[in-house]
Protein backbone atom coordinates (compact mmCIF):
# COMPACT_ATOMS: atom_id res chain seq x y z
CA UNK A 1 5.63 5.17 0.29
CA UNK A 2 5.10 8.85 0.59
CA UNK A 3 3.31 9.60 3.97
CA UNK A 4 0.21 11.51 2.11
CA UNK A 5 -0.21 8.95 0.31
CA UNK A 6 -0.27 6.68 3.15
CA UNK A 7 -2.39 9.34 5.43
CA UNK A 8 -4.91 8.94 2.29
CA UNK A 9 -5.04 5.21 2.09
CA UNK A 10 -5.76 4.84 5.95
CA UNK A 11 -8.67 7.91 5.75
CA UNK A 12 -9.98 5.74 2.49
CA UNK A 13 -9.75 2.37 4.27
CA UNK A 14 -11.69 4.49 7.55
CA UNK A 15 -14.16 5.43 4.81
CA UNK A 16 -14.79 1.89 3.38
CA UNK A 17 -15.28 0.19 6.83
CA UNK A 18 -18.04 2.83 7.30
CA UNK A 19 -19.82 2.22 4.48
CA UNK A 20 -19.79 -1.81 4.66
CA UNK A 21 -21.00 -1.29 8.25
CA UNK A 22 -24.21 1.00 6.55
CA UNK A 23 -24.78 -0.94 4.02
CA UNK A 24 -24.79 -3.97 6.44
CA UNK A 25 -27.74 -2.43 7.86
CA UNK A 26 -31.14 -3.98 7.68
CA UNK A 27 -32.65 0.20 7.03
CA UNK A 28 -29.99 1.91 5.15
CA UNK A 29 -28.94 5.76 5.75
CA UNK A 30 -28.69 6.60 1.83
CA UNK A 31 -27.66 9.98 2.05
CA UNK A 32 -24.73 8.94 4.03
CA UNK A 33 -24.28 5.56 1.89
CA UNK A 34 -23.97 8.70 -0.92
CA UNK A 35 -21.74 10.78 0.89
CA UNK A 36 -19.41 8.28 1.36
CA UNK A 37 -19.38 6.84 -2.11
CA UNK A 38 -18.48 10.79 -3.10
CA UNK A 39 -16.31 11.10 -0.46
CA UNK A 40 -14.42 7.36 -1.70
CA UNK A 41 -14.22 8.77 -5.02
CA UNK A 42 -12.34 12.00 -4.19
CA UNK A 43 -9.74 10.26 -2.00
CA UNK A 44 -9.25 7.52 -4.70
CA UNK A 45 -8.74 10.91 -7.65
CA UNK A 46 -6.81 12.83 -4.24
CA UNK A 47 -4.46 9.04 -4.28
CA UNK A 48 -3.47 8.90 -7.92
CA UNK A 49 -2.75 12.40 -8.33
CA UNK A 50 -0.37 11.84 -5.82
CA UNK A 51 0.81 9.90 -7.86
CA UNK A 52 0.56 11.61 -11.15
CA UNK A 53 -1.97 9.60 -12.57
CA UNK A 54 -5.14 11.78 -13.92
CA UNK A 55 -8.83 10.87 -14.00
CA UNK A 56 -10.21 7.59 -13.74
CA UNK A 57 -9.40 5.85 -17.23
CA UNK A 58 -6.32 3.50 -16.79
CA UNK A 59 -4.63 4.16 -20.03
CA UNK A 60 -4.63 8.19 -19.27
């Protein structure tokens, strides 16, 4: 597996932890909760660019 791609699954994995640990939370810190969704999202588009697939619709 190509190292970016392997640099980007560990920062998305980081990422995810995070947000299961806020969202665990009895008082929730949306605009984080938000940030990371957005910040999820770009890694996962950043992940199959890498490798070549485009936009979020599997048959793209």
């Amino acid at each position: 597996m190509d190292s970016s791609i392997s640099v980007l699954r560990a920062d998305y994995e980081h990422l995810r932890a995070r947000l299961e640990s806020l969202l665990a939370q009895p008082e929730k810190d949306m605009t984080e909760v938000d940030y990371l969704v957005d910040a999820l999202e770009r890694i996962q588009l950043d992940i199959k660019a890498e490798l070549g697939i485009q936009g979020n619709n599997p048959i793209e």
